[in-house]
C-alpha atoms as a PDB file:
ATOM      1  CA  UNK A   1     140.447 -99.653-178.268  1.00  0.00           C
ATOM      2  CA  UNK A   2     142.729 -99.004-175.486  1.00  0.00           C
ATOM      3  CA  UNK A   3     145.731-101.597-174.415  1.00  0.00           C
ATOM      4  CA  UNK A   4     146.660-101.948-171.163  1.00  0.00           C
ATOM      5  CA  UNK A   5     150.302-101.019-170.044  1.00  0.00           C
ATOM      6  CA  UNK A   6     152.965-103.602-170.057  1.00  0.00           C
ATOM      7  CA  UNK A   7     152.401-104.167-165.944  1.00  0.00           C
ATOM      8  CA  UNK A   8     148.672-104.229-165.764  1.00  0.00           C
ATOM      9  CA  UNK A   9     149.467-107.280-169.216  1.00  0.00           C
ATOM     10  CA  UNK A  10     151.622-108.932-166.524  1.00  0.00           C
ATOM     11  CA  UNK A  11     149.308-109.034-163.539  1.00  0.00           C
ATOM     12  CA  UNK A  12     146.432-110.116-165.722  1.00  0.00           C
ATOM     13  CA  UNK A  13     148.350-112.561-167.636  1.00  0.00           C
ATOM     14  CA  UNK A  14     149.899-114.127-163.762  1.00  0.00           C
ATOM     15  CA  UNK A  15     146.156-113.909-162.386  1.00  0.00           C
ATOM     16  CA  UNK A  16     144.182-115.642-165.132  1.00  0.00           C
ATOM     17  CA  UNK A  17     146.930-118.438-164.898  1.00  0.00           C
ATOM     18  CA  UNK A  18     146.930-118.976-161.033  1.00  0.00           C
ATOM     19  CA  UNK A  19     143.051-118.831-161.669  1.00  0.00           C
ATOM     20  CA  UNK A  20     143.391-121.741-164.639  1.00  0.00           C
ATOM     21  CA  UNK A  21     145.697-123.726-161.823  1.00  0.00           C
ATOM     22  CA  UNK A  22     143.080-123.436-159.118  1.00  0.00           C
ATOM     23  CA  UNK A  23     140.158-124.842-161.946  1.00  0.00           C
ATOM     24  CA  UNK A  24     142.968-127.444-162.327  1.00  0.00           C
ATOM     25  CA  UNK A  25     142.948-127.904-158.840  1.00  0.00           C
ATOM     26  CA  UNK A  26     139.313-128.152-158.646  1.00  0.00           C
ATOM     27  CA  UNK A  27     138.534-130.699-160.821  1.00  0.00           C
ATOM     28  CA  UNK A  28     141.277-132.570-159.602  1.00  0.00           C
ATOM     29  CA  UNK A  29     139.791-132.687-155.839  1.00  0.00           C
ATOM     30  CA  UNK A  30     135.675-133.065-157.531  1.00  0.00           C
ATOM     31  CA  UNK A  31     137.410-135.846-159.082  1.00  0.00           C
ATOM     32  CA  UNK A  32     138.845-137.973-155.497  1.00  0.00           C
ATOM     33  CA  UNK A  33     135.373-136.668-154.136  1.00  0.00           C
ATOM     34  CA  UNK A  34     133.713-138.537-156.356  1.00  0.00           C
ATOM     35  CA  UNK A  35     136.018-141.456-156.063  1.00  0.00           C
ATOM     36  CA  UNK A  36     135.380-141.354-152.116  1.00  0.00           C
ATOM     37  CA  UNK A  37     131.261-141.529-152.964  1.00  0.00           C
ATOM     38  CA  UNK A  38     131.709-144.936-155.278  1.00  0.00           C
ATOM     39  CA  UNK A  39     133.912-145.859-152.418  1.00  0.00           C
ATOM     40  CA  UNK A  40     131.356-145.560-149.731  1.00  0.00           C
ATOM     41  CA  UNK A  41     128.642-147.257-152.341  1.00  0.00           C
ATOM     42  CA  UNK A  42     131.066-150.057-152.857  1.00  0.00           C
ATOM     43  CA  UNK A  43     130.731-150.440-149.122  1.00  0.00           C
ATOM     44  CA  UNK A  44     127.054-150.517-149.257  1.00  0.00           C
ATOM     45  CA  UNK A  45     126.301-146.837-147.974  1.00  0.00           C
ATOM     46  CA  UNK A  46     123.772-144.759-149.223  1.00  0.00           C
ATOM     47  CA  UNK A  47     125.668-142.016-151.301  1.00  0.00           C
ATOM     48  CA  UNK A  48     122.194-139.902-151.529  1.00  0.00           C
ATOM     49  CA  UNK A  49     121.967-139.812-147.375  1.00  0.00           C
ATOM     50  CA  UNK A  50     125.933-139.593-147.456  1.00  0.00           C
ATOM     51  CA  UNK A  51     126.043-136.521-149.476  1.00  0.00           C
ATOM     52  CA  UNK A  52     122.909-134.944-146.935  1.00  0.00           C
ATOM     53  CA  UNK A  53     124.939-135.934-144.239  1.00  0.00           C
ATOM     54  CA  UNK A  54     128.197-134.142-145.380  1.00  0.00           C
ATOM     55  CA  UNK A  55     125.876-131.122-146.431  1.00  0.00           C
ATOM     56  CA  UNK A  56     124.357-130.356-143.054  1.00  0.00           C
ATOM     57  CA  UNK A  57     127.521-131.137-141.445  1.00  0.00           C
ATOM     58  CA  UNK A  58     128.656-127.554-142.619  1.00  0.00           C
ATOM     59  CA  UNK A  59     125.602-126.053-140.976  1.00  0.00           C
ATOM     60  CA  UNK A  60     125.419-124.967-137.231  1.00  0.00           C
ATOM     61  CA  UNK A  61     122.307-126.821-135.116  1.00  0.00           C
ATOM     62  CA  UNK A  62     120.630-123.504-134.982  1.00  0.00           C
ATOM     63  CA  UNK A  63     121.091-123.180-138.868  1.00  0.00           C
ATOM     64  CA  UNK A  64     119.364-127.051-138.956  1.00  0.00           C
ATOM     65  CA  UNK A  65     116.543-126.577-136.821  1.00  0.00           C
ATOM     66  CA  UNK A  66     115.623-123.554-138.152  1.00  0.00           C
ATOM     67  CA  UNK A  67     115.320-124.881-141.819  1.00  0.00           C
ATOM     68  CA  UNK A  68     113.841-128.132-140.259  1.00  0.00           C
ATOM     69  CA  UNK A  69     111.075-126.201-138.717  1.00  0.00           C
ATOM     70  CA  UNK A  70     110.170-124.221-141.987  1.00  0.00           C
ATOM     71  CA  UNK A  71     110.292-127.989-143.710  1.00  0.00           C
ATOM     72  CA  UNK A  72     107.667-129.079-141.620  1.00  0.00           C
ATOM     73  CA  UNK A  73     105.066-126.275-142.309  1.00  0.00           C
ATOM     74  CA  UNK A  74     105.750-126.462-145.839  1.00  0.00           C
ATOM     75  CA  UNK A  75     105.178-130.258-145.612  1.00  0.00           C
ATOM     76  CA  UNK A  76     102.300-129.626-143.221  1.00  0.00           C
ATOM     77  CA  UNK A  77     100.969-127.091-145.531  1.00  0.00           C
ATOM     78  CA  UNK A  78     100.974-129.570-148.580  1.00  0.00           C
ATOM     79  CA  UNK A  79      99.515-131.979-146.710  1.00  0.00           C
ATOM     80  CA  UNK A  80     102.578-134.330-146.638  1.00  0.00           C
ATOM     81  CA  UNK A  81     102.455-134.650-142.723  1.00  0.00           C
ATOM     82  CA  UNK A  82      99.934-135.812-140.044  1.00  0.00           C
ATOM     83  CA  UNK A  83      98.500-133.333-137.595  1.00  0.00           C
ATOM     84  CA  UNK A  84     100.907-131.809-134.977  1.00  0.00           C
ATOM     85  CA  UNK A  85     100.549-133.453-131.752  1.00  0.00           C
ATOM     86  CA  UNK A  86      97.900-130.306-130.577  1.00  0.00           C
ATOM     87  CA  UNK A  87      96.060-130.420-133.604  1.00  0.00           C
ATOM     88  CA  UNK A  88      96.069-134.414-132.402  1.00  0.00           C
ATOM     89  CA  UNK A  89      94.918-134.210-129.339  1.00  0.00           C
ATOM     90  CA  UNK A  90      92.304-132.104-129.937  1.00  0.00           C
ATOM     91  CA  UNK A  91      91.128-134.212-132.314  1.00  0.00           C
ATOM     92  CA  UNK A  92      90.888-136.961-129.980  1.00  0.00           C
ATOM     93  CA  UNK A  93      88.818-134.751-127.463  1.00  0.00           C
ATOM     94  CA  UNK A  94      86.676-133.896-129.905  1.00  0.00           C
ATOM     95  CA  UNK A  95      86.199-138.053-130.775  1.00  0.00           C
ATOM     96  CA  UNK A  96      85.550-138.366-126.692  1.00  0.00           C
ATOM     97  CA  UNK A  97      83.014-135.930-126.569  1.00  0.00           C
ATOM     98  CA  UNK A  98      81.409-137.260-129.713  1.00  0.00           C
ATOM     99  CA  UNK A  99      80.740-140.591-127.723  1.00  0.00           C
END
Protein backbone atom coordinates (compact mmCIF):
# COMPACT_ATOMS: atom_id res chain seq x y z
CA UNK A 1 0.00 0.00 0.00
CA UNK A 2 1.30 3.32 -0.81
CA UNK A 3 1.27 6.44 1.86
CA UNK A 4 0.84 9.64 0.80
CA UNK A 5 3.67 12.30 1.37
CA UNK A 6 3.68 14.36 4.45
CA UNK A 7 1.88 17.50 2.33
CA UNK A 8 -0.73 15.63 0.43
CA UNK A 9 -1.44 14.03 4.76
CA UNK A 10 -1.80 17.76 5.50
CA UNK A 11 -4.18 18.92 2.80
CA UNK A 12 -6.33 15.87 3.29
CA UNK A 13 -6.25 15.96 6.94
CA UNK A 14 -7.26 20.30 6.68
CA UNK A 15 -9.98 19.31 3.93
CA UNK A 16 -11.83 16.45 5.61
CA UNK A 17 -11.97 18.81 8.74
CA UNK A 18 -13.31 22.05 7.02
CA UNK A 19 -15.67 19.39 5.34
CA UNK A 20 -16.72 17.89 9.09
CA UNK A 21 -17.23 21.89 10.06
CA UNK A 22 -19.48 22.57 7.10
CA UNK A 23 -21.72 19.05 8.14
CA UNK A 24 -21.53 20.90 11.50
CA UNK A 25 -22.73 23.80 9.92
CA UNK A 26 -25.41 22.04 8.18
CA UNK A 27 -27.16 20.48 10.70
CA UNK A 28 -26.91 23.41 12.67
CA UNK A 29 -28.93 25.65 9.98
CA UNK A 30 -31.56 22.14 9.11
CA UNK A 31 -31.92 22.52 12.70
CA UNK A 32 -33.32 26.69 12.92
CA UNK A 33 -35.10 25.58 9.57
CA UNK A 34 -36.97 23.34 11.22
CA UNK A 35 -37.51 25.54 14.18
CA UNK A 36 -38.85 28.34 11.66
CA UNK A 37 -41.55 25.46 10.20
CA UNK A 38 -43.03 24.67 13.99
CA UNK A 39 -42.89 28.39 14.16
CA UNK A 40 -45.08 29.08 11.23
CA UNK A 41 -47.44 25.92 12.45
CA UNK A 42 -47.62 27.50 15.83
CA UNK A 43 -49.04 30.41 13.91
CA UNK A 44 -51.55 28.32 12.21
CA UNK A 45 -49.83 28.05 8.64
CA UNK A 46 -49.78 25.17 6.65
CA UNK A 47 -46.08 23.87 6.85
CA UNK A 48 -46.91 21.28 3.82
CA UNK A 49 -48.04 24.47 1.40
CA UNK A 50 -45.18 26.51 3.26
CA UNK A 51 -42.48 24.21 2.32
CA UNK A 52 -44.14 24.16 -1.68
CA UNK A 53 -44.12 27.67 -1.46
CA UNK A 54 -40.39 28.10 -0.44
CA UNK A 55 -39.61 25.26 -3.08
CA UNK A 56 -40.95 26.96 -6.18
CA UNK A 57 -39.75 30.16 -4.95
CA UNK A 58 -36.21 28.97 -6.18
CA UNK A 59 -37.64 28.26 -9.61
CA UNK A 60 -37.95 30.91 -12.46
CA UNK A 61 -41.87 31.36 -13.89
CA UNK A 62 -40.73 29.75 -17.05
CA UNK A 63 -39.23 26.81 -14.93
CA UNK A 64 -43.06 26.73 -13.12
CA UNK A 65 -45.17 26.80 -15.99
CA UNK A 66 -43.37 24.50 -17.78
CA UNK A 67 -43.57 21.71 -15.05
CA UNK A 68 -47.22 22.94 -14.42
CA UNK A 69 -48.13 22.21 -17.94
CA UNK A 70 -46.56 18.61 -17.96
CA UNK A 71 -48.66 18.20 -14.41
CA UNK A 72 -51.71 18.72 -16.10
CA UNK A 73 -51.35 16.07 -18.92
CA UNK A 74 -50.14 13.65 -16.55
CA UNK A 75 -53.21 14.44 -14.38
CA UNK A 76 -55.32 14.64 -17.53
CA UNK A 77 -53.89 11.45 -18.66
CA UNK A 78 -54.84 9.60 -15.33
CA UNK A 79 -57.96 10.89 -15.42
CA UNK A 80 -57.54 13.19 -12.35
CA UNK A 81 -58.82 16.34 -14.31
CA UNK A 82 -62.00 17.40 -16.22
CA UNK A 83 -61.86 17.99 -19.94
CA UNK A 84 -59.83 21.03 -21.20
CA UNK A 85 -62.02 23.83 -22.00
CA UNK A 86 -61.92 22.57 -26.09
CA UNK A 87 -62.49 19.16 -25.29
CA UNK A 88 -65.55 21.10 -23.22
CA UNK A 89 -66.95 22.88 -25.59
CA UNK A 90 -67.11 20.47 -27.99
CA UNK A 91 -68.78 18.43 -25.86
CA UNK A 92 -71.43 20.84 -25.37
CA UNK A 93 -71.92 21.20 -29.26
CA UNK A 94 -72.17 17.87 -29.58
CA UNK A 95 -75.16 17.91 -26.53
CA UNK A 96 -76.83 20.92 -28.84
CA UNK A 97 -76.89 19.05 -31.82
CA UNK A 98 -78.11 15.97 -30.02
CA UNK A 99 -81.37 18.01 -29.16
Amino acid sequence: MTTLQASAQAQLRQLVEQIERLEEEKKALAGDIRDKYLEAKGIGFDVKVLRQVVRLRKKSTTERQEEDAVLEVYLHALGMLGPSDSEHDAMVDQMIAAE
